[in-house]
PDB file of N, CA and C in Angstrom:
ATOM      1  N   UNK A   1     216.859 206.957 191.106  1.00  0.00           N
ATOM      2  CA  UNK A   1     217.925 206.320 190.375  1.00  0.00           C
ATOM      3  C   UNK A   1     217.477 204.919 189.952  1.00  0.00           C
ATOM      4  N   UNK A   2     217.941 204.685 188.326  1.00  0.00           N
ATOM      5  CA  UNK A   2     217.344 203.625 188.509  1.00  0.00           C
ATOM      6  C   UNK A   2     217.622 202.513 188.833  1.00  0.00           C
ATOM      7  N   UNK A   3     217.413 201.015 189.093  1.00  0.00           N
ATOM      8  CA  UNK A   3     218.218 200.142 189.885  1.00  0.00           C
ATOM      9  C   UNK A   3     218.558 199.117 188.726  1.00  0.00           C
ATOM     10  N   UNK A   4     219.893 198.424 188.626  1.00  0.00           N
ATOM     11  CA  UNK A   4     221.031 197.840 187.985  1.00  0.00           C
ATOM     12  C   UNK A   4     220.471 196.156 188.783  1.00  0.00           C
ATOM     13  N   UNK A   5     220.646 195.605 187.133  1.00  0.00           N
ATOM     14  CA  UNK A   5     220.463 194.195 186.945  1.00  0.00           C
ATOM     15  C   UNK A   5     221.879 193.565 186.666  1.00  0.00           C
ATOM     16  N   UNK A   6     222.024 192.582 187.303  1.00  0.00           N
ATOM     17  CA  UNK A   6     223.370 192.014 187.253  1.00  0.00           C
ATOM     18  C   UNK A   6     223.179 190.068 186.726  1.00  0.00           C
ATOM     19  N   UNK A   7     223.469 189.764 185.621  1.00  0.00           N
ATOM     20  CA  UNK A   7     223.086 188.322 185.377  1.00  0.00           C
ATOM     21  C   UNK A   7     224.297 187.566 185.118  1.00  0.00           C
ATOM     22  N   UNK A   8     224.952 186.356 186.041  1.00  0.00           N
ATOM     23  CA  UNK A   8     225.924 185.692 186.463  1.00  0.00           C
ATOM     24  C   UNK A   8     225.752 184.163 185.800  1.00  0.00           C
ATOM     25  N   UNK A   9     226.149 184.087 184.398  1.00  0.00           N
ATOM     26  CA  UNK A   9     225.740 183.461 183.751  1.00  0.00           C
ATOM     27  C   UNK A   9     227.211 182.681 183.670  1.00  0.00           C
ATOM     28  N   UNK A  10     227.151 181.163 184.630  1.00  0.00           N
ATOM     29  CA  UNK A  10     227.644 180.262 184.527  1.00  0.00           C
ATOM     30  C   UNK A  10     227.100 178.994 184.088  1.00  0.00           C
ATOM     31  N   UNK A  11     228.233 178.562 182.858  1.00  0.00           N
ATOM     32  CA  UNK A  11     227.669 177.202 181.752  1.00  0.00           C
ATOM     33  C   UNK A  11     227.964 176.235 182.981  1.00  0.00           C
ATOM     34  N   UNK A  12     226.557 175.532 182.989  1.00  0.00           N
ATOM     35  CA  UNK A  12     226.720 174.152 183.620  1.00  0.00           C
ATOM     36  C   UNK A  12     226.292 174.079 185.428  1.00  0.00           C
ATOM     37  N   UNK A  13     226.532 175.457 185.669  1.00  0.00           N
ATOM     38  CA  UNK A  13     226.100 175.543 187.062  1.00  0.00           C
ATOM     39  C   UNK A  13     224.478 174.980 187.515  1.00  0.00           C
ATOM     40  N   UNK A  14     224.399 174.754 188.564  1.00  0.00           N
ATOM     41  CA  UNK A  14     222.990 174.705 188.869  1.00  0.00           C
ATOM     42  C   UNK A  14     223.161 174.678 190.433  1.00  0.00           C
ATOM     43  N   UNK A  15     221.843 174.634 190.801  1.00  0.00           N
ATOM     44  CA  UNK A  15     221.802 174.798 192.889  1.00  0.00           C
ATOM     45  C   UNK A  15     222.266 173.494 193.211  1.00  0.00           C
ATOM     46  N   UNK A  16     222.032 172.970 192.512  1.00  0.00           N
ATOM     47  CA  UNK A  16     222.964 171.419 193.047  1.00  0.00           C
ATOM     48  C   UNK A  16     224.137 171.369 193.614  1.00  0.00           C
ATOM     49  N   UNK A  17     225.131 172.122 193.128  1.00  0.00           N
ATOM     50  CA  UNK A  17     226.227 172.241 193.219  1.00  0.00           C
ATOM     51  C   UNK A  17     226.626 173.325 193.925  1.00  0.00           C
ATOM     52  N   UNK A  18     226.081 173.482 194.986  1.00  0.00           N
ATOM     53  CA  UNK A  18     226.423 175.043 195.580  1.00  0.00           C
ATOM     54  C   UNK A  18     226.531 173.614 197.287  1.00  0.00           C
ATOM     55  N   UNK A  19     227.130 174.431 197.663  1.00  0.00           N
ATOM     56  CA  UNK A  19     227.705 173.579 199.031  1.00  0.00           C
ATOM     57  C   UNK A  19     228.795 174.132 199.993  1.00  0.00           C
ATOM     58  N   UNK A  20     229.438 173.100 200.554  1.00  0.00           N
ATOM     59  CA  UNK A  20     230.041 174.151 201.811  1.00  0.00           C
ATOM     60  C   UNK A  20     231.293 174.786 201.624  1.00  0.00           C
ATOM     61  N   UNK A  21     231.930 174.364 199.744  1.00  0.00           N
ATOM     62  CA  UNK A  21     233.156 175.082 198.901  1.00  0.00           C
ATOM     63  C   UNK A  21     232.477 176.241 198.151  1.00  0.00           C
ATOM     64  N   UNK A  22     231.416 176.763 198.421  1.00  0.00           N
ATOM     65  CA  UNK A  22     230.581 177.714 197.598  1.00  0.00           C
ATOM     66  C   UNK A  22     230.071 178.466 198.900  1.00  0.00           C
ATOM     67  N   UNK A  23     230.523 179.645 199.636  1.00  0.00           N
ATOM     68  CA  UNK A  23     230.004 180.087 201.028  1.00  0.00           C
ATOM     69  C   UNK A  23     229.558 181.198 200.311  1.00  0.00           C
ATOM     70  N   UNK A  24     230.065 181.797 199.197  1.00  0.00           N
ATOM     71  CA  UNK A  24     229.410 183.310 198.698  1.00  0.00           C
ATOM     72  C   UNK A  24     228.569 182.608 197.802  1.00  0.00           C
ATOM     73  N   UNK A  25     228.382 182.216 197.193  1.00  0.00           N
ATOM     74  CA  UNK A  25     227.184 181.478 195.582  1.00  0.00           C
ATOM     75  C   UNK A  25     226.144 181.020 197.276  1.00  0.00           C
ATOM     76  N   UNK A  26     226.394 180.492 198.136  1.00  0.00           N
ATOM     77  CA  UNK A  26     225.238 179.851 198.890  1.00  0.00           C
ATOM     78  C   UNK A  26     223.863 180.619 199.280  1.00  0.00           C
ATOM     79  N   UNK A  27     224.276 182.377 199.684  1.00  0.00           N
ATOM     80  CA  UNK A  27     223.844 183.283 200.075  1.00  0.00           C
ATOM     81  C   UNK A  27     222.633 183.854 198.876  1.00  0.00           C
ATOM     82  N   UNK A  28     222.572 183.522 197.580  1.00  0.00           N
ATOM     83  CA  UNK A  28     221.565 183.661 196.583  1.00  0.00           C
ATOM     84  C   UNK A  28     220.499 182.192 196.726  1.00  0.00           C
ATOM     85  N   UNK A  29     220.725 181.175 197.508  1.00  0.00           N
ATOM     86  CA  UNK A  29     219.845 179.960 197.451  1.00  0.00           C
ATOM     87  C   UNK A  29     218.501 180.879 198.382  1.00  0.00           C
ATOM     88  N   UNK A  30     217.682 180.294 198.122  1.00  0.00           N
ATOM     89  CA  UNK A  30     216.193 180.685 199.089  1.00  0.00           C
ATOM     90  C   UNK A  30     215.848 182.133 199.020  1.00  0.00           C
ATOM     91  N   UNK A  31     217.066 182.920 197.902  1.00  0.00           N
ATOM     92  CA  UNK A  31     216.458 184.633 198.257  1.00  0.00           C
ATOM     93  C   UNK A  31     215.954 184.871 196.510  1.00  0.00           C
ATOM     94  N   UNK A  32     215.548 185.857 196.786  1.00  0.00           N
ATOM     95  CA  UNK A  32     214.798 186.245 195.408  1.00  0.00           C
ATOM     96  C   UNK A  32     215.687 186.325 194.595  1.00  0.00           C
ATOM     97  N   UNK A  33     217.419 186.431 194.463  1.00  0.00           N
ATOM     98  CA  UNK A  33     218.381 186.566 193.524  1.00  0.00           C
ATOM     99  C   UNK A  33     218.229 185.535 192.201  1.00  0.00           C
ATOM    100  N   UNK A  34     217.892 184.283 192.791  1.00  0.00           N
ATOM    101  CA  UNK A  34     218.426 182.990 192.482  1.00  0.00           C
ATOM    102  C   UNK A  34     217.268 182.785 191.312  1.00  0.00           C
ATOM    103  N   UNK A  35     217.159 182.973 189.946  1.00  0.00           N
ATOM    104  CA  UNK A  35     215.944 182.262 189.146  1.00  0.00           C
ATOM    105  C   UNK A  35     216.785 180.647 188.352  1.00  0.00           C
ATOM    106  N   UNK A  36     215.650 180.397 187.863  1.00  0.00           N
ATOM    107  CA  UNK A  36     216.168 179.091 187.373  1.00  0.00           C
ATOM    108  C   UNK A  36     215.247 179.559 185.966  1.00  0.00           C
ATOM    109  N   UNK A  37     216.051 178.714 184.905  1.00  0.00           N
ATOM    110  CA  UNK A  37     215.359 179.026 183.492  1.00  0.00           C
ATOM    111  C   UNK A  37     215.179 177.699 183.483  1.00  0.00           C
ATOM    112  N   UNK A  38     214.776 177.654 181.695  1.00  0.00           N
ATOM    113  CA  UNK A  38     214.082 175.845 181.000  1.00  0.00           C
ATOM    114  C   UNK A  38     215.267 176.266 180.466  1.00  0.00           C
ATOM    115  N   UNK A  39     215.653 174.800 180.320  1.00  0.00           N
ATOM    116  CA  UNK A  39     216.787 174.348 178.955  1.00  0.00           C
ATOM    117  C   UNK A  39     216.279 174.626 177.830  1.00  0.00           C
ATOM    118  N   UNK A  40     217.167 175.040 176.741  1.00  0.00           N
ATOM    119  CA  UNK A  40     216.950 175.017 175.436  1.00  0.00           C
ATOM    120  C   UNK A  40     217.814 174.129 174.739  1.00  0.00           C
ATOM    121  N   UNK A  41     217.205 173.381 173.648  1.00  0.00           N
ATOM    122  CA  UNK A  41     217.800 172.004 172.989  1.00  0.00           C
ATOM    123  C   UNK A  41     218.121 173.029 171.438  1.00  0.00           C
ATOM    124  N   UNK A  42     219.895 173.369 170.906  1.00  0.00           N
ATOM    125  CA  UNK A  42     220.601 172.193 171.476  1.00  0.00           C
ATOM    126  C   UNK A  42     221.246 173.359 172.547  1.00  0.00           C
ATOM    127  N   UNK A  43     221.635 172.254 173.628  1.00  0.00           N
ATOM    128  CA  UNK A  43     221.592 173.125 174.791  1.00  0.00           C
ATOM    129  C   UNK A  43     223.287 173.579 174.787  1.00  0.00           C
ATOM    130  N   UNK A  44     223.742 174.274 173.903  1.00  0.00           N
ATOM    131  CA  UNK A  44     225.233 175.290 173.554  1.00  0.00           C
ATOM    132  C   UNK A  44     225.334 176.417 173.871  1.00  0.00           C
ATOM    133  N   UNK A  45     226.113 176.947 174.239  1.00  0.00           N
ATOM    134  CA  UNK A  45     226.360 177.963 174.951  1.00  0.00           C
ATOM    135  C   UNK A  45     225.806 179.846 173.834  1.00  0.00           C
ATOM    136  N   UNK A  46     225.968 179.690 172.634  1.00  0.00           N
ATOM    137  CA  UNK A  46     225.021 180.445 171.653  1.00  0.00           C
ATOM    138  C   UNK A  46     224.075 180.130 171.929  1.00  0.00           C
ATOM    139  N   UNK A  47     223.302 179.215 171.065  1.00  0.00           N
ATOM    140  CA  UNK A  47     221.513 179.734 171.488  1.00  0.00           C
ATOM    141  C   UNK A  47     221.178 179.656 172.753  1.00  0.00           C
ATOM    142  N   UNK A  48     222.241 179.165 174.122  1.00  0.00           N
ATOM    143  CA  UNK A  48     221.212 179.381 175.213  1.00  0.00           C
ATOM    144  C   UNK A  48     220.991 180.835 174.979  1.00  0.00           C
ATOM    145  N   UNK A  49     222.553 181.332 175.425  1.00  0.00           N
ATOM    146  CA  UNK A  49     222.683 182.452 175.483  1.00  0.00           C
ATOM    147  C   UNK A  49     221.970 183.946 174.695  1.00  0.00           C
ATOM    148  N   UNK A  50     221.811 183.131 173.582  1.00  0.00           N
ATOM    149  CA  UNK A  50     220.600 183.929 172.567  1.00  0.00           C
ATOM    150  C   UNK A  50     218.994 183.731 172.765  1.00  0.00           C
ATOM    151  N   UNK A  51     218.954 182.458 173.735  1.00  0.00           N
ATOM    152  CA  UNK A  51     217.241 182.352 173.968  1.00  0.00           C
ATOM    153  C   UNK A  51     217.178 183.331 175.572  1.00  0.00           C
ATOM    154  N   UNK A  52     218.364 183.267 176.363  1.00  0.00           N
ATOM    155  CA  UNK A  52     218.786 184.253 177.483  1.00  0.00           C
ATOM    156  C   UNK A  52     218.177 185.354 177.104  1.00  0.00           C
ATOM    157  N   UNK A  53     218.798 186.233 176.193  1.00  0.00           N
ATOM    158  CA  UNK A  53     218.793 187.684 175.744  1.00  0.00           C
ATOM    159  C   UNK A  53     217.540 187.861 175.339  1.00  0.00           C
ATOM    160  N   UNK A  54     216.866 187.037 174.383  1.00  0.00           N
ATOM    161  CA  UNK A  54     215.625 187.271 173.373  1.00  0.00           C
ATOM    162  C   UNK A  54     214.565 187.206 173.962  1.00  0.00           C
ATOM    163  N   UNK A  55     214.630 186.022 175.085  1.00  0.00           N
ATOM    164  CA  UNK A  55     213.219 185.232 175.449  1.00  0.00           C
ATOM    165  C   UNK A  55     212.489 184.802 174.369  1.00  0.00           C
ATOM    166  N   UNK A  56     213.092 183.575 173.159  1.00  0.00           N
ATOM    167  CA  UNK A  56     213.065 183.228 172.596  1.00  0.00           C
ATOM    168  C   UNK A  56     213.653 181.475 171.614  1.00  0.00           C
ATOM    169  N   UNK A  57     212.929 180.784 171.348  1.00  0.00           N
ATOM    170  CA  UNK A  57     213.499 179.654 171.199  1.00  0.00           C
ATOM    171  C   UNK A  57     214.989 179.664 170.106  1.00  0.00           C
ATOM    172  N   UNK A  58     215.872 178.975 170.257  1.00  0.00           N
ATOM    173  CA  UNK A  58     216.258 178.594 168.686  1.00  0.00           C
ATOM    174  C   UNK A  58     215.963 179.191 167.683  1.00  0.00           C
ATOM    175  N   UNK A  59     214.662 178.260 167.381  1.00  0.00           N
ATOM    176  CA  UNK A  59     214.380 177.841 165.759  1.00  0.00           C
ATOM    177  C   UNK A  59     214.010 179.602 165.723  1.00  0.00           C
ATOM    178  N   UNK A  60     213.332 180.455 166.575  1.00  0.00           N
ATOM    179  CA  UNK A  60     213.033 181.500 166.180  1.00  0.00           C
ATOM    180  C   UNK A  60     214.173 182.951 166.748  1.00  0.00           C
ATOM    181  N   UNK A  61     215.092 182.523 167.054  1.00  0.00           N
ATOM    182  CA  UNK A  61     215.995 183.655 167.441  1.00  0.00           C
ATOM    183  C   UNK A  61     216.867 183.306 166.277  1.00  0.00           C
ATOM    184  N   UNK A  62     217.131 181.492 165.888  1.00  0.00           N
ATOM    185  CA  UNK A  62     217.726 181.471 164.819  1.00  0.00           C
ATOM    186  C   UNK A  62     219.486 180.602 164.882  1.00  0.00           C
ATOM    187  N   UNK A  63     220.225 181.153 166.451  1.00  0.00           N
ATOM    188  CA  UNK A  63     221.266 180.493 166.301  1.00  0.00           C
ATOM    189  C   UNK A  63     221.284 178.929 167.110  1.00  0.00           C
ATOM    190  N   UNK A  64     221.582 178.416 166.201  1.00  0.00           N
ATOM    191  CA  UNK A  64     221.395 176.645 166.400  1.00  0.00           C
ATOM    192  C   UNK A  64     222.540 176.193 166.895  1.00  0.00           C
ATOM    193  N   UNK A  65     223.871 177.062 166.838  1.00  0.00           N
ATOM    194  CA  UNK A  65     224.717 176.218 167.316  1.00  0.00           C
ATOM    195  C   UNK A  65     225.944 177.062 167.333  1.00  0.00           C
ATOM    196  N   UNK A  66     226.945 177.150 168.122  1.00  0.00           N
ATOM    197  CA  UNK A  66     228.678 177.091 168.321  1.00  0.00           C
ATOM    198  C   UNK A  66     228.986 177.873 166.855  1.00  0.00           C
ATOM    199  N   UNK A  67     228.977 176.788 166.319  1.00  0.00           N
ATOM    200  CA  UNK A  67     229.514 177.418 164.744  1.00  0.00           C
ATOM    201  C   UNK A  67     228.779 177.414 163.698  1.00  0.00           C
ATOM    202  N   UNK A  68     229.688 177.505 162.680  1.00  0.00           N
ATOM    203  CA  UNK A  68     229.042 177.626 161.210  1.00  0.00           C
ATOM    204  C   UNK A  68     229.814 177.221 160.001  1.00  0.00           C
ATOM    205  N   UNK A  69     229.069 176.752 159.252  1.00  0.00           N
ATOM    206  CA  UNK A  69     229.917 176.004 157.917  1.00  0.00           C
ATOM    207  C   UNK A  69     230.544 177.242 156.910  1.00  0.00           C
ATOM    208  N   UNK A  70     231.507 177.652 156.900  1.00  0.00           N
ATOM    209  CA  UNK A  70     232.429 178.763 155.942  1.00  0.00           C
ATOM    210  C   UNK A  70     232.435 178.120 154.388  1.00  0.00           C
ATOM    211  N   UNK A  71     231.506 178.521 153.550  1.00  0.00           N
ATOM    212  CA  UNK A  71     231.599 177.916 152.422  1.00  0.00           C
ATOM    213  C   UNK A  71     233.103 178.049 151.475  1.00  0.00           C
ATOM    214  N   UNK A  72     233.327 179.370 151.488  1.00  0.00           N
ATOM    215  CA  UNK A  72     234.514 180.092 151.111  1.00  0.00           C
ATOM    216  C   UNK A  72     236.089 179.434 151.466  1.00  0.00           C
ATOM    217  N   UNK A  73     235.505 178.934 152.712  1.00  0.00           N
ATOM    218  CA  UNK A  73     237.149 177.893 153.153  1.00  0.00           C
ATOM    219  C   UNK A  73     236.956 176.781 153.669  1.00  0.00           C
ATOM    220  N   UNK A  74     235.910 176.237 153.091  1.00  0.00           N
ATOM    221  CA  UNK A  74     235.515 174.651 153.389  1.00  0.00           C
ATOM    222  C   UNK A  74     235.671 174.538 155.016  1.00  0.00           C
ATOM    223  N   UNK A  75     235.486 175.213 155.694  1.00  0.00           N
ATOM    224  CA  UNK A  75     235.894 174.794 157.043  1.00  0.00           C
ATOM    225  C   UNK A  75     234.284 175.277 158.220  1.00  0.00           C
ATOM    226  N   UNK A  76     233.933 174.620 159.208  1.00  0.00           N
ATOM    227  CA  UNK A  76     233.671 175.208 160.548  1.00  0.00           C
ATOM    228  C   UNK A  76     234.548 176.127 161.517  1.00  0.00           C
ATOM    229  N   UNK A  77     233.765 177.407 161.336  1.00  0.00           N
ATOM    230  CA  UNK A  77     234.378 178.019 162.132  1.00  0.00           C
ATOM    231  C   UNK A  77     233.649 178.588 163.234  1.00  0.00           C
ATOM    232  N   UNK A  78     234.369 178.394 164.506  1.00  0.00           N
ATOM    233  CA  UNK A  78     233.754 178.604 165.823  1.00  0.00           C
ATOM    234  C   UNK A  78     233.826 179.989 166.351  1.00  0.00           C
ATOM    235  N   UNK A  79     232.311 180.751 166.901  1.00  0.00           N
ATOM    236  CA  UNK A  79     233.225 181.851 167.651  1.00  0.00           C
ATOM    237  C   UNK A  79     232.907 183.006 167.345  1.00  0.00           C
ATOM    238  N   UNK A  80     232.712 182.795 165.747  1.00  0.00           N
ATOM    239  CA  UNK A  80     232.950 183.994 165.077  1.00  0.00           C
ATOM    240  C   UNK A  80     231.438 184.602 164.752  1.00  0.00           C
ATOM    241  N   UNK A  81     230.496 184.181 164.867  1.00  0.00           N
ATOM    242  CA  UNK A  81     229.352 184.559 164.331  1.00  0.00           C
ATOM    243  C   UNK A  81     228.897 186.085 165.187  1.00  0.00           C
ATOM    244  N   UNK A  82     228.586 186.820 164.545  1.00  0.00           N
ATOM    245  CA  UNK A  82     227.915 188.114 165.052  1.00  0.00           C
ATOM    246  C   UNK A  82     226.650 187.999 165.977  1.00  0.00           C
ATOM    247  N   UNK A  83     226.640 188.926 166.235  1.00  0.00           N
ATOM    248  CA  UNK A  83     225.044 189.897 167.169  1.00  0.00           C
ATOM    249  C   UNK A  83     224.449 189.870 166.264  1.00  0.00           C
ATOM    250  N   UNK A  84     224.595 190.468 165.645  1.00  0.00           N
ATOM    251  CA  UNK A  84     223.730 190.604 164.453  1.00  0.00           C
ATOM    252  C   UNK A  84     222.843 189.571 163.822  1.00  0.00           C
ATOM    253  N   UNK A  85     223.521 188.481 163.790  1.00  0.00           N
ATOM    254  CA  UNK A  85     222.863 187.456 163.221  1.00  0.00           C
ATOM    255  C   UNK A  85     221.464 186.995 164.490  1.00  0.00           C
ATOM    256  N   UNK A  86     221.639 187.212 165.752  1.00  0.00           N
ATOM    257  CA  UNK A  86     220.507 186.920 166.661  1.00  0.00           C
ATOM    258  C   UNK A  86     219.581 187.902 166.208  1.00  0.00           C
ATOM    259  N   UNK A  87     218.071 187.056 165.769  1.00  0.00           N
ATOM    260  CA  UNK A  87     216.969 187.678 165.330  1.00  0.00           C
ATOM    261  C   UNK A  87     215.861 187.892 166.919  1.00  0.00           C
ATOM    262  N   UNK A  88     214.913 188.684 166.546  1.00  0.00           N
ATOM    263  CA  UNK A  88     214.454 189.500 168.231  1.00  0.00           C
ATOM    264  C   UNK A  88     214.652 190.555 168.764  1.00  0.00           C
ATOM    265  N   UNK A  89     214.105 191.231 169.356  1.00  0.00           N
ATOM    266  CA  UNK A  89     214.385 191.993 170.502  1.00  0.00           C
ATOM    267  C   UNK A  89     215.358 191.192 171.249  1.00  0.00           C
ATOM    268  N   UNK A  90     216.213 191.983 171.783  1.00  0.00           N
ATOM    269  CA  UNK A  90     217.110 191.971 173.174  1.00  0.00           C
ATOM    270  C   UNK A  90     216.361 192.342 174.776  1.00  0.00           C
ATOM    271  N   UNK A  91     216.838 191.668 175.310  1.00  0.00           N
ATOM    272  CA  UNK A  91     216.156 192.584 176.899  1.00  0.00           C
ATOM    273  C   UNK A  91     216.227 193.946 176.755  1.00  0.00           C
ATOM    274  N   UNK A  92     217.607 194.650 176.570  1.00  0.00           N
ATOM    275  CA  UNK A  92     218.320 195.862 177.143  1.00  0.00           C
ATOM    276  C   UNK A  92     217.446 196.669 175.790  1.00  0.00           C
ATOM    277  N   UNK A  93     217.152 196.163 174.517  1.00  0.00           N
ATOM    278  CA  UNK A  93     216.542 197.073 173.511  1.00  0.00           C
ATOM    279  C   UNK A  93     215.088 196.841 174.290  1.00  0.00           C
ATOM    280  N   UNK A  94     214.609 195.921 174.929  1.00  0.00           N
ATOM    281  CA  UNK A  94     212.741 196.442 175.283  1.00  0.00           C
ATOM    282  C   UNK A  94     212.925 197.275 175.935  1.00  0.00           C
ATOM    283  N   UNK A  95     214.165 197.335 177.200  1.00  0.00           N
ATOM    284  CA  UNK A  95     214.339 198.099 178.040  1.00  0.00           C
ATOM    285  C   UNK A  95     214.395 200.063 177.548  1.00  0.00           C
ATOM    286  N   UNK A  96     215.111 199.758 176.633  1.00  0.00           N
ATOM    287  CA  UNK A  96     215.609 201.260 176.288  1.00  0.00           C
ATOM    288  C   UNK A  96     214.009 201.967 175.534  1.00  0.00           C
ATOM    289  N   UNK A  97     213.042 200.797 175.012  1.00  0.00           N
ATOM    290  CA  UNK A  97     211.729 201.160 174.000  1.00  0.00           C
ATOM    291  C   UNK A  97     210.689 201.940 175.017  1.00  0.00           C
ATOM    292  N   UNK A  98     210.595 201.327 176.518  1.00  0.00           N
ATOM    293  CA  UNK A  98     209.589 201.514 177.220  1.00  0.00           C
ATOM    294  C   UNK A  98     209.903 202.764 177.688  1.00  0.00           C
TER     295      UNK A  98
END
């Protein structure tokens, strides 16, 4: 059977902050659970999350930021941008190739 990856992707967290109000998060410090990544600049919750998935920077996965300028209604709009628009492989697509 094969074995299930589970990724607990909290904005802003780090081991710093794990302590004696954190008794279940403490139990991943010192064991193989626990990885640490590099920051990606700008460091927003899209392209991390898209350099997460891709293993890929920004400039080359492509999403730079939160939102996007709506030419059509003069406005920024947050939120809304697709999957689609992240350029790359995905983890789960190398996964499914091999």
């Amino acid at each position: 059977m094969p074995r299930a990856t589970v990724v607990i992707n909290v904005v802003g967290l780090s081991s710093s902050l794990f302590g004696e109000r954190t008794p279940n998060l403490n139990r991943f410090i010192g064991e193989e659970y626990l990885r640490r990544i590099e920051p990606v600049l700008p460091a927003v919750t899209c392209s991390v999350q898209s350099s997460m998935v891709t293993g890929l920077h920004p400039r080359e996965h492509g999403i730079v930021g939160n939102g996007w300028y709506n030419r059509e209604m003069a406005e920024i709009q947050f939120w809304k941008q697709s999957n689609r628009l992240v350029k790359g492989e995905k983890v789960w697509e190398a996964a499914r190739n091999r």
